[in-house]
C-alpha atoms as a PDB file:
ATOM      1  CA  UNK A   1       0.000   0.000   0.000  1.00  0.00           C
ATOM      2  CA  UNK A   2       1.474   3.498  -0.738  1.00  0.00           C
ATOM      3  CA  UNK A   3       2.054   6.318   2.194  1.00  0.00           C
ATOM      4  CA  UNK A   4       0.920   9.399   2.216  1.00  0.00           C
ATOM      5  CA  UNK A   5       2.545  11.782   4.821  1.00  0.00           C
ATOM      6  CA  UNK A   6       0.460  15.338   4.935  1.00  0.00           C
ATOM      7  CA  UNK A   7       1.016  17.854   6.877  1.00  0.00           C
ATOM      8  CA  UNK A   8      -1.246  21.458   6.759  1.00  0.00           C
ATOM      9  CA  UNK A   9      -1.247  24.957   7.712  1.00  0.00           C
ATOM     10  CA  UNK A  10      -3.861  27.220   8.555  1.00  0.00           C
ATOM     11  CA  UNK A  11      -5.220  30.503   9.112  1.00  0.00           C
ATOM     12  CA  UNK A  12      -6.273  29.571  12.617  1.00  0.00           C
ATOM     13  CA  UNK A  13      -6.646  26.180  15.274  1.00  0.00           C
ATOM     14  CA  UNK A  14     -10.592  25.682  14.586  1.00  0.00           C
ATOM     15  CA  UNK A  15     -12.028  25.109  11.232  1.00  0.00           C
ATOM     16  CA  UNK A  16     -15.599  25.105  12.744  1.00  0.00           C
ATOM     17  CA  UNK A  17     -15.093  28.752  13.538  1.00  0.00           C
ATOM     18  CA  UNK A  18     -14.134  29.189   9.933  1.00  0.00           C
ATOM     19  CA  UNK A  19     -10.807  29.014   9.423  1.00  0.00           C
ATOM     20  CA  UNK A  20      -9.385  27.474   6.214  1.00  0.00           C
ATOM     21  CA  UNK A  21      -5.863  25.608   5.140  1.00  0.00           C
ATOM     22  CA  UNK A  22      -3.576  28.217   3.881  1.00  0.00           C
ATOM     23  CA  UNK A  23      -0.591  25.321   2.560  1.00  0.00           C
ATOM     24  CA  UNK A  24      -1.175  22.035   2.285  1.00  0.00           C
ATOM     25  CA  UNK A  25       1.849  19.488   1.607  1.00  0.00           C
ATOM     26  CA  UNK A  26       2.586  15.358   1.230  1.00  0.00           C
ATOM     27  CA  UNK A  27       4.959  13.053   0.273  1.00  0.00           C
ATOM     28  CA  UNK A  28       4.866   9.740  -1.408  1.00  0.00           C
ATOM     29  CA  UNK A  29       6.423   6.156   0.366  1.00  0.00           C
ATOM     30  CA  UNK A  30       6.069   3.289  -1.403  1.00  0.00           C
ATOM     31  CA  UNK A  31       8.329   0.169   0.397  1.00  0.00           C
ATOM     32  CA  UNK A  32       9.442   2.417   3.456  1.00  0.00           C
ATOM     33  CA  UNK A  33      11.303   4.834   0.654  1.00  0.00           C
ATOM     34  CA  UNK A  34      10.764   8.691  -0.743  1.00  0.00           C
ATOM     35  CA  UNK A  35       9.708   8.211  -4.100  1.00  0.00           C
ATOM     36  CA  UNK A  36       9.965  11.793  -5.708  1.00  0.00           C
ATOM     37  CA  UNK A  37       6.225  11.914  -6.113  1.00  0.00           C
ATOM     38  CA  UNK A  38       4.720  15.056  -3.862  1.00  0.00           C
ATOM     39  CA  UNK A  39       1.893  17.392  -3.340  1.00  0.00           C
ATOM     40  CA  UNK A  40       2.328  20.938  -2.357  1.00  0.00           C
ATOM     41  CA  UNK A  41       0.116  24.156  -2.960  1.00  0.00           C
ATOM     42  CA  UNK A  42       0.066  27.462  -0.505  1.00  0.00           C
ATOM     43  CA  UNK A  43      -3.873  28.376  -0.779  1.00  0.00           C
ATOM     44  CA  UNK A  44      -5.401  32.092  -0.492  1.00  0.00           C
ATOM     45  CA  UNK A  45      -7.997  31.344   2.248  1.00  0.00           C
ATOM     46  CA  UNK A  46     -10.024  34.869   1.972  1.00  0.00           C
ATOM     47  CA  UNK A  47     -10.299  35.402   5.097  1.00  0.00           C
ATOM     48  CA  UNK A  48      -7.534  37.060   7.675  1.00  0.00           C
ATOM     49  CA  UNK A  49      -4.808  35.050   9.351  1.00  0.00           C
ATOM     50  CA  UNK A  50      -4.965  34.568  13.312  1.00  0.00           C
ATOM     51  CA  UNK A  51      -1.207  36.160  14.554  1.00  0.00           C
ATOM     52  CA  UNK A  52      -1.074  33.541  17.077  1.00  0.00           C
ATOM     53  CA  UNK A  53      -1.071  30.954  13.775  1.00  0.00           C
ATOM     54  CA  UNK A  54       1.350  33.301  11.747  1.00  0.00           C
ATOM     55  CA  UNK A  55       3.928  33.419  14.044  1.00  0.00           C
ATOM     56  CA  UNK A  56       3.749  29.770  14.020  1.00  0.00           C
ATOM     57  CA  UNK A  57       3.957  29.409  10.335  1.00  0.00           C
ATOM     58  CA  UNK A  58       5.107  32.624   8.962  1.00  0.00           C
ATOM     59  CA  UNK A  59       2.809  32.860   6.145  1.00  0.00           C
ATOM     60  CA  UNK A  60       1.077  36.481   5.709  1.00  0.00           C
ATOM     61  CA  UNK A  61      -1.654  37.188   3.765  1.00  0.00           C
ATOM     62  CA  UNK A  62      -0.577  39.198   1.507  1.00  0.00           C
ATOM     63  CA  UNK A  63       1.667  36.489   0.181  1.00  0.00           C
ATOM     64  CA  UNK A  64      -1.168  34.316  -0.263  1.00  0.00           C
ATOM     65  CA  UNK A  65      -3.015  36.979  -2.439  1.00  0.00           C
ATOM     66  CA  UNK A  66      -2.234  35.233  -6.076  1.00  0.00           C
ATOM     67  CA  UNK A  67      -2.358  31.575  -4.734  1.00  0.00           C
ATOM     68  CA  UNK A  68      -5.047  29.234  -6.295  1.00  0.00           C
ATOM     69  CA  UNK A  69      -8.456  28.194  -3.684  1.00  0.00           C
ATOM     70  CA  UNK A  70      -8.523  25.116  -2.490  1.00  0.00           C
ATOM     71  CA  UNK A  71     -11.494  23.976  -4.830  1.00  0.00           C
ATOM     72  CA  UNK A  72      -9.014  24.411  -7.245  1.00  0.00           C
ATOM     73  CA  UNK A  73      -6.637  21.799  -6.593  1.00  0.00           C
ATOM     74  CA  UNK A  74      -8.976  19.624  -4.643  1.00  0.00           C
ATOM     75  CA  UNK A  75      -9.105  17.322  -7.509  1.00  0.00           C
ATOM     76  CA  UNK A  76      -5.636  16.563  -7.765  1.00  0.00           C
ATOM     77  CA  UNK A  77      -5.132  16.322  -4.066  1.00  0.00           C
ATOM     78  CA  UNK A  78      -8.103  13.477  -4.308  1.00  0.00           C
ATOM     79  CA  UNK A  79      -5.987  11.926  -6.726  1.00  0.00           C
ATOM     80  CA  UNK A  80      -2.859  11.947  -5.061  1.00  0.00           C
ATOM     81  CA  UNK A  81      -3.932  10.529  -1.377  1.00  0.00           C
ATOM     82  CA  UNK A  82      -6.910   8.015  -2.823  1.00  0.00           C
ATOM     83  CA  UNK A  83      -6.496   4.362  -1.819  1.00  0.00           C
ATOM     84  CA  UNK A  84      -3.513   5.308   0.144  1.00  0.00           C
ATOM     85  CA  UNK A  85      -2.768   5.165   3.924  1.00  0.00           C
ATOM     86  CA  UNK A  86      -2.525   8.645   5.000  1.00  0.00           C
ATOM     87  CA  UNK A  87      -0.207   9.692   7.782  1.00  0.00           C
ATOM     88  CA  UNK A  88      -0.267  12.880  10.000  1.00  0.00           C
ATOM     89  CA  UNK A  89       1.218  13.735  13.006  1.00  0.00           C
ATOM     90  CA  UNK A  90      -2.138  14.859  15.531  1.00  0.00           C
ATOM     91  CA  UNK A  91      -4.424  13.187  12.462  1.00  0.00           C
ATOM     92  CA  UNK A  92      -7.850  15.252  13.634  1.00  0.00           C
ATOM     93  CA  UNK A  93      -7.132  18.518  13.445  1.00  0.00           C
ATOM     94  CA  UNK A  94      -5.570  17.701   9.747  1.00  0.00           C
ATOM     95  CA  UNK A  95      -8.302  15.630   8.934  1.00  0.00           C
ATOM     96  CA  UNK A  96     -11.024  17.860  10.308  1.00  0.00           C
ATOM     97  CA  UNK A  97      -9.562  20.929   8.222  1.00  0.00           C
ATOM     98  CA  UNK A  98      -9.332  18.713   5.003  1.00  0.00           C
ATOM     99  CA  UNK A  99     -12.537  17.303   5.753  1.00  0.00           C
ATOM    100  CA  UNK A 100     -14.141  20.681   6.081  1.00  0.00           C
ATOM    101  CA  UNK A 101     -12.377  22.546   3.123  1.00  0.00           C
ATOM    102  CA  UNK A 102     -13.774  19.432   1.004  1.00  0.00           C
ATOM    103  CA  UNK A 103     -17.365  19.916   2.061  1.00  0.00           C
ATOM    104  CA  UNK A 104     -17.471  23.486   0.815  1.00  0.00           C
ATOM    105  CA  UNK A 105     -17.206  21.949  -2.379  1.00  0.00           C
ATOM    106  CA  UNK A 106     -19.394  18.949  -2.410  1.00  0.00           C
ATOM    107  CA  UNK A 107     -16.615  16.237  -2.208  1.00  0.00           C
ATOM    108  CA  UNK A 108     -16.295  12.949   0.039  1.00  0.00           C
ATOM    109  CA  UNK A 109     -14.586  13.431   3.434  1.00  0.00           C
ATOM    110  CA  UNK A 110     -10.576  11.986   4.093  1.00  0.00           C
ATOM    111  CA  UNK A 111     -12.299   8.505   5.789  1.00  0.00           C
ATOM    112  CA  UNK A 112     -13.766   7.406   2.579  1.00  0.00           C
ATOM    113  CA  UNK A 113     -10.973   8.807  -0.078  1.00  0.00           C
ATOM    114  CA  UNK A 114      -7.929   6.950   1.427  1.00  0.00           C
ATOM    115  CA  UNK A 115      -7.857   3.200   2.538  1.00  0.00           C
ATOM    116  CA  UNK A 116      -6.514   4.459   6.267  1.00  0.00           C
ATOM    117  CA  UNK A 117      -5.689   7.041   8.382  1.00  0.00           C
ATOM    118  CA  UNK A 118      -2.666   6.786  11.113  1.00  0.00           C
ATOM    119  CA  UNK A 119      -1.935   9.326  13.550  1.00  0.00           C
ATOM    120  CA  UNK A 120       1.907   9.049  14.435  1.00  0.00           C
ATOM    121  CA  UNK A 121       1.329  11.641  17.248  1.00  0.00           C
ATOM    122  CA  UNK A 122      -0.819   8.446  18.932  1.00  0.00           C
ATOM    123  CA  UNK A 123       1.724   5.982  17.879  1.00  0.00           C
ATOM    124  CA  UNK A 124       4.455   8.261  19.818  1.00  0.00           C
ATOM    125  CA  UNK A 125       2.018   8.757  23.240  1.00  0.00           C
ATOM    126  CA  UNK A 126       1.745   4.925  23.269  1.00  0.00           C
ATOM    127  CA  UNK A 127       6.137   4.466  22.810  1.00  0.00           C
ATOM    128  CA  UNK A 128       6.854   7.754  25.118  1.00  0.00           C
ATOM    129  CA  UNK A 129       4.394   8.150  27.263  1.00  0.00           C
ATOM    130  CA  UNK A 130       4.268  11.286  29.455  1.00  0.00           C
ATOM    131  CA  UNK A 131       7.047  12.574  27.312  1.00  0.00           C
ATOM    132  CA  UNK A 132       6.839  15.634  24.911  1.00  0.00           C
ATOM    133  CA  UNK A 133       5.884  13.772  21.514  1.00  0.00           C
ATOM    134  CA  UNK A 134       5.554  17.363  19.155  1.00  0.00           C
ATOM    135  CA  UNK A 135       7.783  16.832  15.566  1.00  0.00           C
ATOM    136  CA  UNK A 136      10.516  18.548  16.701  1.00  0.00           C
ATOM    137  CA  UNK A 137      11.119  16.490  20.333  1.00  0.00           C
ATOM    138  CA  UNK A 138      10.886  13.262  18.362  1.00  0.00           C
ATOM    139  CA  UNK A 139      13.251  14.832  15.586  1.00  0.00           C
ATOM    140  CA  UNK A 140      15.619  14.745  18.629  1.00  0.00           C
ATOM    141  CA  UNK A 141      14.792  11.498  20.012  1.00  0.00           C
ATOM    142  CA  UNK A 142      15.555  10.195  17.006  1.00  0.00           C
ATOM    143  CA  UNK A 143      18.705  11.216  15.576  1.00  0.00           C
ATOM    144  CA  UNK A 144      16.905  13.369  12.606  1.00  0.00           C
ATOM    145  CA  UNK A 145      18.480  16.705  11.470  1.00  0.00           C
ATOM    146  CA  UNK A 146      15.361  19.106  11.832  1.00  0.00           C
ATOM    147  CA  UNK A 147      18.106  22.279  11.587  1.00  0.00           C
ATOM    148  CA  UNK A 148      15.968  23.976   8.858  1.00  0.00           C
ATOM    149  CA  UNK A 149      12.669  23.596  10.261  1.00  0.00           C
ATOM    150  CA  UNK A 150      13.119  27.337  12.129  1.00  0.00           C
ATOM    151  CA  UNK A 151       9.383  27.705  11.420  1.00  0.00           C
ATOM    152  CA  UNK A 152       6.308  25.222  10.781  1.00  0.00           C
ATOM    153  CA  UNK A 153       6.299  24.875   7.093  1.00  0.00           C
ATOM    154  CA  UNK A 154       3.764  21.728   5.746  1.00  0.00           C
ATOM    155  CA  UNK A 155       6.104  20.429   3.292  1.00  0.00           C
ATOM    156  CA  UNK A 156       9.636  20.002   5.182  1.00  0.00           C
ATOM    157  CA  UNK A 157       7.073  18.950   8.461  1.00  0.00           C
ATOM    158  CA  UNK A 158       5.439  15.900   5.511  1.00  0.00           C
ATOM    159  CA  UNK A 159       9.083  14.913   5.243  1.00  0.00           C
ATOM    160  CA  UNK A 160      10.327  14.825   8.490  1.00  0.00           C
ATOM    161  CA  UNK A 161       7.086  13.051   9.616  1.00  0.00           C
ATOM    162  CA  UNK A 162       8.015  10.077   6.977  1.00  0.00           C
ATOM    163  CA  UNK A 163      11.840  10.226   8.924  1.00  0.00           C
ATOM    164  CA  UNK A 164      10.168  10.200  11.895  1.00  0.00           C
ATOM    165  CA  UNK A 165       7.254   7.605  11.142  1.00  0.00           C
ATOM    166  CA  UNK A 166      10.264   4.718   9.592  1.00  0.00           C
ATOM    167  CA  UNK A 167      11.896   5.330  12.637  1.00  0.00           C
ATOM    168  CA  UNK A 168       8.985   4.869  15.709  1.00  0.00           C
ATOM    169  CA  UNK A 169       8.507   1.288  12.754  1.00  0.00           C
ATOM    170  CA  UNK A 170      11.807   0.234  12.493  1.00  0.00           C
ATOM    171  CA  UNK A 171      11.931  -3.240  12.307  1.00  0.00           C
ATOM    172  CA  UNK A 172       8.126  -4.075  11.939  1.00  0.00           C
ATOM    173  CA  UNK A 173       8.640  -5.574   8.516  1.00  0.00           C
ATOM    174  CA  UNK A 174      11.003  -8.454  10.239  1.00  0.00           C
ATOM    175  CA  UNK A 175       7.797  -9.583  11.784  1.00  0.00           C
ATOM    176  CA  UNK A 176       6.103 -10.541   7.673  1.00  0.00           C
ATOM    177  CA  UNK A 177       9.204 -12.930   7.507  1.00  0.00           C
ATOM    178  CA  UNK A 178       8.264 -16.432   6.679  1.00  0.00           C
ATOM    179  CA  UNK A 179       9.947 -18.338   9.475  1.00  0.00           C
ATOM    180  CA  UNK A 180       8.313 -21.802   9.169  1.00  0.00           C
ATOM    181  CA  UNK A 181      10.784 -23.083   6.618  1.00  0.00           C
ATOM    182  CA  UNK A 182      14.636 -21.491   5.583  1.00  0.00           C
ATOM    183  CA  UNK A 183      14.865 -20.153   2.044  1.00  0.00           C
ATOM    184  CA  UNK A 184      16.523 -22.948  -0.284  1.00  0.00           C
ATOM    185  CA  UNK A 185      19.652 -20.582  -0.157  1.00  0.00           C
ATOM    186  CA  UNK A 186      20.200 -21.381   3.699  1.00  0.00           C
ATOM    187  CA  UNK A 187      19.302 -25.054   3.219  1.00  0.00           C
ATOM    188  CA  UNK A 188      22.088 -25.252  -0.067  1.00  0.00           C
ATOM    189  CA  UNK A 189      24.353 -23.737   2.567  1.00  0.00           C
ATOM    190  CA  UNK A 190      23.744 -26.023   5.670  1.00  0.00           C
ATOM    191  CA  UNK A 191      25.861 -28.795   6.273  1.00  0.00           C
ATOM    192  CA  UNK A 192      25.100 -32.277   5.257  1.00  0.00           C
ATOM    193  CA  UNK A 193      26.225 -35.394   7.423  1.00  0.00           C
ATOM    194  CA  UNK A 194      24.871 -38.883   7.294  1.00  0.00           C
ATOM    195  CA  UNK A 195      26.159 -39.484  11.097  1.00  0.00           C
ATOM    196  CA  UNK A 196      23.539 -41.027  13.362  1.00  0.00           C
ATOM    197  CA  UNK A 197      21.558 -38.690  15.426  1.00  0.00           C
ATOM    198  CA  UNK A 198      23.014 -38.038  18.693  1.00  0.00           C
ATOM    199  CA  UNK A 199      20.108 -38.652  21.375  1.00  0.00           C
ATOM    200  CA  UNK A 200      21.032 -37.564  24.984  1.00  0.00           C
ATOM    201  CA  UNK A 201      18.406 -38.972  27.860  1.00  0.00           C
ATOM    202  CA  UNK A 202      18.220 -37.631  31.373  1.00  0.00           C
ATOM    203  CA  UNK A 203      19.802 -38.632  33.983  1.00  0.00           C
ATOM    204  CA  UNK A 204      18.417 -39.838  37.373  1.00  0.00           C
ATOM    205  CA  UNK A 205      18.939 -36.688  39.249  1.00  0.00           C
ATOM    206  CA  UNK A 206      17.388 -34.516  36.153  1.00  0.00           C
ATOM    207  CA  UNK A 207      14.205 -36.920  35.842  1.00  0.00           C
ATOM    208  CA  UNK A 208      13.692 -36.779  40.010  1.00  0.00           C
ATOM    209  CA  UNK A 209      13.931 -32.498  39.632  1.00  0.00           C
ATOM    210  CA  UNK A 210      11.789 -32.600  36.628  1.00  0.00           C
ATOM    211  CA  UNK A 211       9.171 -34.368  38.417  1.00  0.00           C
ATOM    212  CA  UNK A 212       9.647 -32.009  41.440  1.00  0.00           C
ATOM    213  CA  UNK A 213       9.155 -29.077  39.131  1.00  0.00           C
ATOM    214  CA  UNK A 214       5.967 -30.603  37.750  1.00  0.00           C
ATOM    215  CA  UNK A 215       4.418 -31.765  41.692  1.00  0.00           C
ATOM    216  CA  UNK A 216       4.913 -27.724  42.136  1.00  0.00           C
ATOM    217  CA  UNK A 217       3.442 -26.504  39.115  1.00  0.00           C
ATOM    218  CA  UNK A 218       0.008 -29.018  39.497  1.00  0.00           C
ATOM    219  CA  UNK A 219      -0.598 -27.436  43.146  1.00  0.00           C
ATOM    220  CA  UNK A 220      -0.510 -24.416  41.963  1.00  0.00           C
ATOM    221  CA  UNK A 221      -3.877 -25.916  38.709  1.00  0.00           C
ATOM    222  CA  UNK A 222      -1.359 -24.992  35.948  1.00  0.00           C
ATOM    223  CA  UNK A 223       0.039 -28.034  35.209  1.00  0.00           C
ATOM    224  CA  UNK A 224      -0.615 -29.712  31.743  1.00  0.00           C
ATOM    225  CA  UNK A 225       2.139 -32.293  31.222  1.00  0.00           C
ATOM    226  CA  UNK A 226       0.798 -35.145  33.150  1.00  0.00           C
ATOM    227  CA  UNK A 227      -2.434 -34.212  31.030  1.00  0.00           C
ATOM    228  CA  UNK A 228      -0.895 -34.485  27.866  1.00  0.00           C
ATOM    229  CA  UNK A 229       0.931 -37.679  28.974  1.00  0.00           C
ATOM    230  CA  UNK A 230      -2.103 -39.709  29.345  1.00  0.00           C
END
């Protein structure tokens, strides 16, 4: 399945009190790798920006003035995150915003257009909990080089999330190994003998402990073996 990592900015914290996605960015993983596939627009909101959000993101209005609406690159944001999973670091205010900007327009909500939604910010609570879990703090706890991130910008945010995400996952895809049988190219390189197997019985004193061990275990109800014996 490909990976979408998205990351917005907006012209305040609440979309229900009207406020709108001013830049909107994601990147593409397919196989735990940056392809060079990405989304990015900034997006003239027509409406004022909150300071409080500005000084967050840095992006004034004015700049925004000749940017294209969001209806107008809805379409090929659709296309780019449909049937993917889409990752985002505090998913429901992301989600919510997308989710609202695409009901102005008549279009179906995040939930239905992608095949799943992940929210790495959860993902990091359940690994560090009672530890600060923002982008930045796990940057750090990580080993990533967030150096140019001086202000919250959706694109370089999309890509550090994907650092960030194949990092908290390291190692998952060692548990989709098939480990019920070695590949033919470990069996080619196993040694071959035609030696008689080597059986090795207990002794006395083992077989008198192991029956100790057991006379413990059945006082205690949680003692199979003399079940399965019979």
């Amino acid at each position: 399945m490909r990976q979408i990592f998205l990351d917005t900015e907006t012209t305040g914290l609440y979309h229900a009190q009207g406020h709108r996605v001013i830049e909107i960015a994601a990147v593409e993983v397919v196989n735990r790798r940056l392809t060079k596939h990405h989304f990015h627009y900034y997006l003239n909101p027509d409406r004022e920006i909150d300071q409080g959000a500005q000084e967050v993101h840095g992006i004034s209005l004015e700049f925004l003035q000749d940017k294209p609406r969001f209806a107008e690159i809805a379409n090929e944001l659709i296309t780019f995150i449909a049937d993917a999973e889409l990752i985002m670091h505090n998913a429901p205010f992301d989600v919510g915003f997308l989710n609202s900007e695409l009901g102005l327009i008549g279009q179906k909500t995040v939930e239905v257009i992608t095949a799943k939604i992940t929210d790495t910010l959860k993902i990091a609570k359940e690994m560090r909990p009672g530890q600060r879990n923002n982008l930045d703090a796990l940057c750090r706890h990580f080993g990533i080089d967030n150096s140019k991130r001086t202000l919250h910008g959706a694109l370089l945010d999309a890509e550090l999330l994907a650092d960030v995400y194949m990092a908290m996952t390291r190692g998952q895809e060692s548990l989709m190994m098939e480990l019920d049988k070695p590949s033919q190219k470990n069996l080619e390189a196993m040694p071959h003998s035609n030696a008689p197997l080597l059986v090795k019985l207990a002794n006395s004193a083992e077989t008198s402990a192991h029956e100790d061990y057991l006379a413990s275990l059945a006082k205690s109800g949680n003692c199979l073996w003399h079940t399965l014996e019979h």
